[in-house]
PDB file of N, CA and C in Angstrom:
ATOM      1  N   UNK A   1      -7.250  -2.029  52.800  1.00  0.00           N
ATOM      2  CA  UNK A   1      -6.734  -3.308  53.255  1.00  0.00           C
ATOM      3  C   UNK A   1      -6.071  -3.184  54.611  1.00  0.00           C
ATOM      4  N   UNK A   2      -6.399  -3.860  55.700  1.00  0.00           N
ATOM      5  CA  UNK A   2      -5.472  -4.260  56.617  1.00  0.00           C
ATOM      6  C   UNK A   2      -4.759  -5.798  56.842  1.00  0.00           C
ATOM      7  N   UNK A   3      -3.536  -5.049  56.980  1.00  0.00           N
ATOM      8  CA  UNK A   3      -2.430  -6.407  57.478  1.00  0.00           C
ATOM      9  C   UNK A   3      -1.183  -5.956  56.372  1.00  0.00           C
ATOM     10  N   UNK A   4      -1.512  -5.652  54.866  1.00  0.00           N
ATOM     11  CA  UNK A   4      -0.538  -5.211  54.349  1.00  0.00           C
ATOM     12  C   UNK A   4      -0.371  -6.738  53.033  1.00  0.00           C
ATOM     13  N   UNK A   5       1.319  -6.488  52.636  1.00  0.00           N
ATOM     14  CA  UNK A   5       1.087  -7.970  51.600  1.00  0.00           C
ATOM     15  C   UNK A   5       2.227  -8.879  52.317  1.00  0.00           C
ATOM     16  N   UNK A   6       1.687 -10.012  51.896  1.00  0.00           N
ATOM     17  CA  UNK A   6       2.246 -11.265  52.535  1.00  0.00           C
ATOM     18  C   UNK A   6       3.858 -10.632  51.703  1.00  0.00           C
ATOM     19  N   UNK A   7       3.965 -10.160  50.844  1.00  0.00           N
ATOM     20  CA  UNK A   7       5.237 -10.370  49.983  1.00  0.00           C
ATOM     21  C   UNK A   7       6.220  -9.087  50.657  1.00  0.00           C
ATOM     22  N   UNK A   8       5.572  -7.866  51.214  1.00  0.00           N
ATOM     23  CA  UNK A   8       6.190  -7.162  52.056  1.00  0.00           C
ATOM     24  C   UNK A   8       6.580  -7.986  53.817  1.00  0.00           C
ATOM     25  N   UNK A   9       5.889  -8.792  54.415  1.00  0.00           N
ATOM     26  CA  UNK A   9       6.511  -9.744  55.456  1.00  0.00           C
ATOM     27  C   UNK A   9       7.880 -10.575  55.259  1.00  0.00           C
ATOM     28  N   UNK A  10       8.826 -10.412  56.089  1.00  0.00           N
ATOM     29  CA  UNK A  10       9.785 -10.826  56.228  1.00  0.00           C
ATOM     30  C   UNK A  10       9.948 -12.259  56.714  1.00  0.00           C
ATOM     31  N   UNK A  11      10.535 -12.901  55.438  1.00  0.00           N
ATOM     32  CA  UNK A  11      10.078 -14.360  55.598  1.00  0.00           C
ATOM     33  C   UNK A  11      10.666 -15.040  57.069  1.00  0.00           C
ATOM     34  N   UNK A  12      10.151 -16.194  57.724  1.00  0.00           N
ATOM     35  CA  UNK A  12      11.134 -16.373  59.097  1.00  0.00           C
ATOM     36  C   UNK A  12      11.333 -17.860  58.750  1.00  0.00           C
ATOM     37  N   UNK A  13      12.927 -17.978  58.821  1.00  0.00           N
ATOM     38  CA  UNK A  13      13.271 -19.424  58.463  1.00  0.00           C
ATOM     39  C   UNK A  13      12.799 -20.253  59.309  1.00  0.00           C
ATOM     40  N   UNK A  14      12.637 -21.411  58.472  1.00  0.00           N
ATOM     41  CA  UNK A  14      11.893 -22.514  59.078  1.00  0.00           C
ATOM     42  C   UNK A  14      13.252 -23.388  59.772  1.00  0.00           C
ATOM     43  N   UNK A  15      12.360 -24.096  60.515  1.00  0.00           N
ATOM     44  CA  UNK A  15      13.883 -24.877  61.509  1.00  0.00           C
ATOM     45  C   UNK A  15      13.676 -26.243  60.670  1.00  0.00           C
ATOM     46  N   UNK A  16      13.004 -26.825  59.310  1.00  0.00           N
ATOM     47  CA  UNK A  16      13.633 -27.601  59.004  1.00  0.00           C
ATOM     48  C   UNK A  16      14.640 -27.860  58.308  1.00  0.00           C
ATOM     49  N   UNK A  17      14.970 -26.471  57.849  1.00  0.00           N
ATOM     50  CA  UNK A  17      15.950 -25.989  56.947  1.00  0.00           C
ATOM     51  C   UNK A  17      17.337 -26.531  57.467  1.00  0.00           C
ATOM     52  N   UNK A  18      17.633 -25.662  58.969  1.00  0.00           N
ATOM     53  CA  UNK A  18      18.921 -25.799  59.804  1.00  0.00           C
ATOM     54  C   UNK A  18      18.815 -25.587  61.020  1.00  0.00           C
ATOM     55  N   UNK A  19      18.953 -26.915  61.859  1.00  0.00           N
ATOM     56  CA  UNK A  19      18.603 -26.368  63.698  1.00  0.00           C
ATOM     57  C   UNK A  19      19.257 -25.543  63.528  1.00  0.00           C
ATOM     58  N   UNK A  20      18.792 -23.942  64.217  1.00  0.00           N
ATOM     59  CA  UNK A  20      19.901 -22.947  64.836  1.00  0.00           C
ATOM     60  C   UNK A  20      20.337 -23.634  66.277  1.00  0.00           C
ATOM     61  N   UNK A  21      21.443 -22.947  66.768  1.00  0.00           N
ATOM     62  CA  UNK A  21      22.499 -23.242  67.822  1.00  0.00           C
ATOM     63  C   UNK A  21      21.517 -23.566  69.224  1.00  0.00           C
ATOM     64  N   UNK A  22      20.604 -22.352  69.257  1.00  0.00           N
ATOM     65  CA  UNK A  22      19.879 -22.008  70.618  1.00  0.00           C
ATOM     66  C   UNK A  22      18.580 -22.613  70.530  1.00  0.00           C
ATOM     67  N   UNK A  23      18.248 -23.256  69.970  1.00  0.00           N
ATOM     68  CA  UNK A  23      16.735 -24.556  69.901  1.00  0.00           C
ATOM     69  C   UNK A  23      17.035 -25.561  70.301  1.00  0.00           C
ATOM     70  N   UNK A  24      16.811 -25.940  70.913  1.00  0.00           N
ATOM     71  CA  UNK A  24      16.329 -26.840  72.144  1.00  0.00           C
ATOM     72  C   UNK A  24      15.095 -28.067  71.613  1.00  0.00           C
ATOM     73  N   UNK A  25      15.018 -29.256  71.321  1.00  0.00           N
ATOM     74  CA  UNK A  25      14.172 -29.988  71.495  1.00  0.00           C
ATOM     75  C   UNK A  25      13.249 -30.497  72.147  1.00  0.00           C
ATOM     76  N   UNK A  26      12.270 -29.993  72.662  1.00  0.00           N
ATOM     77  CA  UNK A  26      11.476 -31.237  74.091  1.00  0.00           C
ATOM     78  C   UNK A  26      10.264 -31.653  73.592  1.00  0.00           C
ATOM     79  N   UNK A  27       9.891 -32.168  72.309  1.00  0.00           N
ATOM     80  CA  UNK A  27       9.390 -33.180  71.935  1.00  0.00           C
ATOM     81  C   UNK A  27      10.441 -34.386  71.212  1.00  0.00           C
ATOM     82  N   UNK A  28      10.891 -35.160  72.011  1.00  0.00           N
ATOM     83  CA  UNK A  28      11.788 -36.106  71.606  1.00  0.00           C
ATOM     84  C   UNK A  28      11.231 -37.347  70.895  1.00  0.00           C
ATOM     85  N   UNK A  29       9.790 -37.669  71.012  1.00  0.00           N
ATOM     86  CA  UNK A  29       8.992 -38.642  70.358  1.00  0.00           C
ATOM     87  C   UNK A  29       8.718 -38.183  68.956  1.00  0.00           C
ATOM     88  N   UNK A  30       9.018 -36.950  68.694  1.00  0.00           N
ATOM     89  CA  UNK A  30       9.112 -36.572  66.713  1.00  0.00           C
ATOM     90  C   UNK A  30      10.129 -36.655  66.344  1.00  0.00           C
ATOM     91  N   UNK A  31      10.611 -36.537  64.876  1.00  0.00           N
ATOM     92  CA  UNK A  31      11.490 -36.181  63.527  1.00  0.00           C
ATOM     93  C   UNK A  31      11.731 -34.677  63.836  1.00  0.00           C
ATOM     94  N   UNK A  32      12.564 -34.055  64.000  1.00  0.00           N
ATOM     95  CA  UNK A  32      13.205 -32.364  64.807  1.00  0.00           C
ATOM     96  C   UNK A  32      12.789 -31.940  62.784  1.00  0.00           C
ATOM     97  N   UNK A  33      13.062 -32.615  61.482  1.00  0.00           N
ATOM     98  CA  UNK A  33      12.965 -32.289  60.441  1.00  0.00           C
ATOM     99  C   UNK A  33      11.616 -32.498  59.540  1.00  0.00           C
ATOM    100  N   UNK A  34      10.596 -33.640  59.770  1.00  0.00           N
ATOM    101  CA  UNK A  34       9.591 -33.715  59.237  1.00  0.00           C
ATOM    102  C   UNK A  34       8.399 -33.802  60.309  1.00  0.00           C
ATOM    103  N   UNK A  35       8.749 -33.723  61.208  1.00  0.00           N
ATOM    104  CA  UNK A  35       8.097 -33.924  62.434  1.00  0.00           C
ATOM    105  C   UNK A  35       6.957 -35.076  62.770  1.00  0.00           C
ATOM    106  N   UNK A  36       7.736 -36.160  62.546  1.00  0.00           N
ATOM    107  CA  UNK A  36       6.978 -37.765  62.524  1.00  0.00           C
ATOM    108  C   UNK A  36       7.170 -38.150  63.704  1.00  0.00           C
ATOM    109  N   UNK A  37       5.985 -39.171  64.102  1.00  0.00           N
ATOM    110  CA  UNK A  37       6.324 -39.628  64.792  1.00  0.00           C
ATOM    111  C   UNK A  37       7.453 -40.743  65.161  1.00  0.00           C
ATOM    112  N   UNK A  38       8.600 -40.790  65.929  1.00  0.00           N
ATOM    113  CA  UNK A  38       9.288 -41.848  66.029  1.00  0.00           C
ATOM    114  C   UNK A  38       9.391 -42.871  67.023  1.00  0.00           C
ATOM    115  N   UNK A  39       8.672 -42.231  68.209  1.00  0.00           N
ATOM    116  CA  UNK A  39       8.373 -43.348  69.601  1.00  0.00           C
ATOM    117  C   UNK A  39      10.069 -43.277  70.367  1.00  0.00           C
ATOM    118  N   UNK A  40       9.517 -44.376  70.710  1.00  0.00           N
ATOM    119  CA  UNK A  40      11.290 -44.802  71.347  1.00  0.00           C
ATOM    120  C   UNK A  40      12.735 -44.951  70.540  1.00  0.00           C
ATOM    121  N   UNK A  41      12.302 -45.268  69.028  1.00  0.00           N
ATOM    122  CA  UNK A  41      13.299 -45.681  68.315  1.00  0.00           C
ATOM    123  C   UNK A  41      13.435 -44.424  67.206  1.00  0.00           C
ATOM    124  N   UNK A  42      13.613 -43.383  67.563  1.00  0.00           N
ATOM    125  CA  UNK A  42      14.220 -42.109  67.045  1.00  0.00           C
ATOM    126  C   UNK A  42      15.522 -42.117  67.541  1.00  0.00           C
ATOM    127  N   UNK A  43      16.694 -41.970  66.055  1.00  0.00           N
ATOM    128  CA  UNK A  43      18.300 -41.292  66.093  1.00  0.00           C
ATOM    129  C   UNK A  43      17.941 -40.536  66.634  1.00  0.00           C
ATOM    130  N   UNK A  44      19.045 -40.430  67.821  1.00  0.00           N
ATOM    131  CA  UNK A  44      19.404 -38.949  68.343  1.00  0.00           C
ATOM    132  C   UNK A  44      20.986 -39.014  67.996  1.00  0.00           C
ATOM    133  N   UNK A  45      21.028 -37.639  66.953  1.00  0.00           N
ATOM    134  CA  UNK A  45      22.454 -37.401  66.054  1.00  0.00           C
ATOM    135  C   UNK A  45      23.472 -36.136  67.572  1.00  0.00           C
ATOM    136  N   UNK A  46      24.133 -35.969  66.534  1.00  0.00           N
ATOM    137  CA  UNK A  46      25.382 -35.580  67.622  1.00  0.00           C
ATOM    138  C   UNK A  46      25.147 -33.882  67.697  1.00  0.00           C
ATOM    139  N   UNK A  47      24.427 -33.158  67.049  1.00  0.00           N
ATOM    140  CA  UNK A  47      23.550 -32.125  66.809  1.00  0.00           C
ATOM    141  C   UNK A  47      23.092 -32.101  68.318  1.00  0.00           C
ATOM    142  N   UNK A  48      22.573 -32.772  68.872  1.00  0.00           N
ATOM    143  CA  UNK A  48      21.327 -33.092  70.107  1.00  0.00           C
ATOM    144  C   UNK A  48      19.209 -33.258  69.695  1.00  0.00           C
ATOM    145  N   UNK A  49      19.326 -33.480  68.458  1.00  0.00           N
ATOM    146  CA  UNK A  49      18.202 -32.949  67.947  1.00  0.00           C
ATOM    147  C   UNK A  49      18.206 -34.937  67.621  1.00  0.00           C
ATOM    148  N   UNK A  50      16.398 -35.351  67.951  1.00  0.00           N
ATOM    149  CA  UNK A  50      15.752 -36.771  67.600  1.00  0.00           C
ATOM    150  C   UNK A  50      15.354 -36.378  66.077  1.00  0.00           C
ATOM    151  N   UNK A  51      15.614 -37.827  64.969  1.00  0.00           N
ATOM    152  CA  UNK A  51      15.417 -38.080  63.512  1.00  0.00           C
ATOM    153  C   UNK A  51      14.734 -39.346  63.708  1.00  0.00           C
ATOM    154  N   UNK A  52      13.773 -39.387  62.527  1.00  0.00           N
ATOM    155  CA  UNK A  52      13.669 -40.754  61.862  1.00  0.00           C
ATOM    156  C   UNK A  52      14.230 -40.909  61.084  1.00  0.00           C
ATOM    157  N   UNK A  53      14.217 -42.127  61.042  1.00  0.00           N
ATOM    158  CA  UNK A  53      15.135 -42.973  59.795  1.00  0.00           C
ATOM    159  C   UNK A  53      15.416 -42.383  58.416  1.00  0.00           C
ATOM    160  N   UNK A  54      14.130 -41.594  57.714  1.00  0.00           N
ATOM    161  CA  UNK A  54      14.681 -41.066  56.796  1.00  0.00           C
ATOM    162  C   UNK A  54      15.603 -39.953  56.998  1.00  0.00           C
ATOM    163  N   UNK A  55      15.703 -39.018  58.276  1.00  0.00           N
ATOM    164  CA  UNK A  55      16.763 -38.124  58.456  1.00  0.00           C
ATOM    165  C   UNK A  55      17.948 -38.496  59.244  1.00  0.00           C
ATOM    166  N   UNK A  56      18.065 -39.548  59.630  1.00  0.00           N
ATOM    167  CA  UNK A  56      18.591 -40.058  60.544  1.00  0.00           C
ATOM    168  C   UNK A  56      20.394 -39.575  60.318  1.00  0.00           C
ATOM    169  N   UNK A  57      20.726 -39.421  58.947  1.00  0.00           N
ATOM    170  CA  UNK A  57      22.082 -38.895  58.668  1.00  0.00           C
ATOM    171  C   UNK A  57      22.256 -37.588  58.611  1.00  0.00           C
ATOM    172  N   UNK A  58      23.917 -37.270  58.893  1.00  0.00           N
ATOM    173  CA  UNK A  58      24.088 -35.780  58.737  1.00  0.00           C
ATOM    174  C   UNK A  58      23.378 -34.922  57.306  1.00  0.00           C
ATOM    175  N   UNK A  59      24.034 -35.487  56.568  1.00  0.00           N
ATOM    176  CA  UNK A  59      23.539 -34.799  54.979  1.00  0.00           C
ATOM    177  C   UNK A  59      21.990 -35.305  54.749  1.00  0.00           C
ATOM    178  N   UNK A  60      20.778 -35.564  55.721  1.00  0.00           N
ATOM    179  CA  UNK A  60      19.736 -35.583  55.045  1.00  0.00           C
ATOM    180  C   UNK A  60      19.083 -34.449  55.987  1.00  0.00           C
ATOM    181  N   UNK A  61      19.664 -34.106  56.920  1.00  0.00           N
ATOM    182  CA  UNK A  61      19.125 -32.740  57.866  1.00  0.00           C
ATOM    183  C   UNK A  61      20.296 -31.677  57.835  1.00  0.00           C
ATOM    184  N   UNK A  62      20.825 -31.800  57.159  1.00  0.00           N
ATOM    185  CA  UNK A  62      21.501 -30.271  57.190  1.00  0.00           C
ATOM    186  C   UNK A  62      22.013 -30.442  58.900  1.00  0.00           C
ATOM    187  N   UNK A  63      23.019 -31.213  58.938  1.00  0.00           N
ATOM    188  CA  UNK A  63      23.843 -30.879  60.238  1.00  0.00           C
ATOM    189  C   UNK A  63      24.022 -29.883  60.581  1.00  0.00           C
ATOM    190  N   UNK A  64      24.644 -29.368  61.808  1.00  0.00           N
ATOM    191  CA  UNK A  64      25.423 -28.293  61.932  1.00  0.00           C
ATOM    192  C   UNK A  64      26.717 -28.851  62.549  1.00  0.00           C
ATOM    193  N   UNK A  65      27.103 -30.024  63.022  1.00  0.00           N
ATOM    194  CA  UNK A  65      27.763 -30.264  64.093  1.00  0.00           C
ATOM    195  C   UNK A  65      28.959 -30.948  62.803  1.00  0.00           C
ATOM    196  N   UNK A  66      29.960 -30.269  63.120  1.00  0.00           N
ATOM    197  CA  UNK A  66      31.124 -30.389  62.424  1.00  0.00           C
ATOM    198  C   UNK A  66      31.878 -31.724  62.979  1.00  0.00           C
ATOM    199  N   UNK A  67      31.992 -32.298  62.080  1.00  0.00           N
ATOM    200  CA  UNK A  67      32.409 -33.700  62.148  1.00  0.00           C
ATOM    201  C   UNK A  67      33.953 -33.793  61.251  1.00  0.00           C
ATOM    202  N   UNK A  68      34.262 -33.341  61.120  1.00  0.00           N
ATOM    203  CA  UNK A  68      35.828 -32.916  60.377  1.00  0.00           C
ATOM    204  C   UNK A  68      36.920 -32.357  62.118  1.00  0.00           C
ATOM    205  N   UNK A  69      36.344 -31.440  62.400  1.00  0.00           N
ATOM    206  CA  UNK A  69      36.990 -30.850  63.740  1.00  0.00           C
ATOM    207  C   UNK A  69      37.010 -31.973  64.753  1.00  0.00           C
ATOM    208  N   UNK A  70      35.988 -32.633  64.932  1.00  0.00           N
ATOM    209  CA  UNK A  70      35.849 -33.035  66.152  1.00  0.00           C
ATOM    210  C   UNK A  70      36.449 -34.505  65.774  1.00  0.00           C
ATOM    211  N   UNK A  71      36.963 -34.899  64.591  1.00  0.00           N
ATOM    212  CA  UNK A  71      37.363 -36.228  64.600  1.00  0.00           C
ATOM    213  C   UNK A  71      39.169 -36.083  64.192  1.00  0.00           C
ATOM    214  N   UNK A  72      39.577 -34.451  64.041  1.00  0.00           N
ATOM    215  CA  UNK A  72      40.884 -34.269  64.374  1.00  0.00           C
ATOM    216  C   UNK A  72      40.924 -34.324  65.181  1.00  0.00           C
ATOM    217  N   UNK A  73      40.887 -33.657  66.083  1.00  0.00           N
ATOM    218  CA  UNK A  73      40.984 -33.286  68.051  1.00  0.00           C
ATOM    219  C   UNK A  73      40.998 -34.465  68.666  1.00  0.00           C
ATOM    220  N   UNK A  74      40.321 -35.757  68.397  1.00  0.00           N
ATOM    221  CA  UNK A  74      40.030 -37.326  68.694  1.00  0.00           C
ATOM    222  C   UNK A  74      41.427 -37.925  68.123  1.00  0.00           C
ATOM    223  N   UNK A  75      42.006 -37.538  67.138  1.00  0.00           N
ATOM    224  CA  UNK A  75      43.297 -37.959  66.767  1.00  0.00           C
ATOM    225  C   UNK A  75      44.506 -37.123  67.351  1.00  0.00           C
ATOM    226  N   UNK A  76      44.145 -36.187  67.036  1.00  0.00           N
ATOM    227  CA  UNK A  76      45.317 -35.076  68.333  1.00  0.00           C
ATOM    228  C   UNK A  76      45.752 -36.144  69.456  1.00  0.00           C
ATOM    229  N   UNK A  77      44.605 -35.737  70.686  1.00  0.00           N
ATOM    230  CA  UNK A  77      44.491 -36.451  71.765  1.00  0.00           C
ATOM    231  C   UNK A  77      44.884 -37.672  71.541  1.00  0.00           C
ATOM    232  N   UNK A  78      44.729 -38.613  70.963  1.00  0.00           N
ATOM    233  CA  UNK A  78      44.727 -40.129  70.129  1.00  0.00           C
ATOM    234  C   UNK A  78      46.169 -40.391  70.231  1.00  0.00           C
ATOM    235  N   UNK A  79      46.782 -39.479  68.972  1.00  0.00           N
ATOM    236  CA  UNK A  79      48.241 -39.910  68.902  1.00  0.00           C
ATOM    237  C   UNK A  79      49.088 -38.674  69.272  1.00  0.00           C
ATOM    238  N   UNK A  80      49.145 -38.473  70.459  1.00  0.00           N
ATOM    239  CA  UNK A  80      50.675 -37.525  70.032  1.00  0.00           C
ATOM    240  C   UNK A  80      52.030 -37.436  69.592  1.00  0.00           C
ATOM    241  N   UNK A  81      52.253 -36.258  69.265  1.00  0.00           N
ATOM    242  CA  UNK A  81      53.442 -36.234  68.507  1.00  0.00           C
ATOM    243  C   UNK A  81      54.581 -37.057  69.308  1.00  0.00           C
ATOM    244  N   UNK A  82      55.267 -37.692  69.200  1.00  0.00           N
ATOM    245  CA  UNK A  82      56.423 -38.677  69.232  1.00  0.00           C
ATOM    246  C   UNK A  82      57.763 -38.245  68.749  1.00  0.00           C
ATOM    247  N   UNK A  83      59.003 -37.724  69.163  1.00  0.00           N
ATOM    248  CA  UNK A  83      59.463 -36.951  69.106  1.00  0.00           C
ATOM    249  C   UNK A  83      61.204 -37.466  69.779  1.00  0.00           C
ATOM    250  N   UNK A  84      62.093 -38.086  68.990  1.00  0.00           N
ATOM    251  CA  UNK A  84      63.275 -38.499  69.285  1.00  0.00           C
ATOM    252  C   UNK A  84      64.567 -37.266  70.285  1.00  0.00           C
ATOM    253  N   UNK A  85      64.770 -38.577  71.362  1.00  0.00           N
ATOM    254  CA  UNK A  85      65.515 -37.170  72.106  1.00  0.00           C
ATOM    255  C   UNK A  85      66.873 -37.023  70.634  1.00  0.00           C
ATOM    256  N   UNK A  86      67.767 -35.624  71.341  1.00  0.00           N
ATOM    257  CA  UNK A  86      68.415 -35.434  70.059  1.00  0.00           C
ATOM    258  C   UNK A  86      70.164 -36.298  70.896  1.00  0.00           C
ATOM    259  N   UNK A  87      70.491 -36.776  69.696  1.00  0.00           N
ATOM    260  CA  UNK A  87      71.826 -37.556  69.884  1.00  0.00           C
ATOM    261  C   UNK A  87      72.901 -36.737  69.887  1.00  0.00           C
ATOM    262  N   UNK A  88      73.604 -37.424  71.021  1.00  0.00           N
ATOM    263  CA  UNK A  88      74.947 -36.404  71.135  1.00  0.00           C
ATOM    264  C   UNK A  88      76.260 -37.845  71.004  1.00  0.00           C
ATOM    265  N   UNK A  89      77.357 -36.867  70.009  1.00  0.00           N
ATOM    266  CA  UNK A  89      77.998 -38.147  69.364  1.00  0.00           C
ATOM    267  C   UNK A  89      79.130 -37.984  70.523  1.00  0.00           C
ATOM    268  N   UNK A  90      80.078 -38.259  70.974  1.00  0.00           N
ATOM    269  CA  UNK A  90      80.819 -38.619  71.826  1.00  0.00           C
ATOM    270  C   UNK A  90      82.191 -39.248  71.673  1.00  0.00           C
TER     271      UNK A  90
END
């Protein structure tokens, strides 16, 4: 036999699983997850990666883009701490 067994090959994750960090999109007219066509009216999520409608949410593509962090830091900035000068009695 040459080539060996498919079951000794080391499987290579598929990117519909989870965009990795360093993939890059430049077909923007597909689904980055089922790879449909979407035309002009493809979500583009906060990831940087184009969805159709059925992936169009975080939890139906396996986000990566942390949405907990980035909507503290928006409140940080938002409200800061407020902070009474201290009273001196007299």
């Amino acid at each position: 036999r040459v080539g060996g067994d498919a079951a000794s090959a080391p499987a290579a994750p598929a990117k519909a699983d989870k965009p990795p960090k360093g993939d890059v999109q430049t077909d923007t007219t597909r689904c980055w997850r089922c790879n449909k066509r979407v035309g002009l009216l493809g979500f583009k999520c906060r990831c940087e990666f184009t969805f159709c409608a059925k992936h169009r949410y975080a939890d139906k593509h396996k986000c990566p883009f942390d949405y907990r962090s980035h909507a503290r830091e928006i409140l940080l900035k938002d409200n800061p701490v407020v902070k009474a000068s201290k009273l001196r009695s007299t």
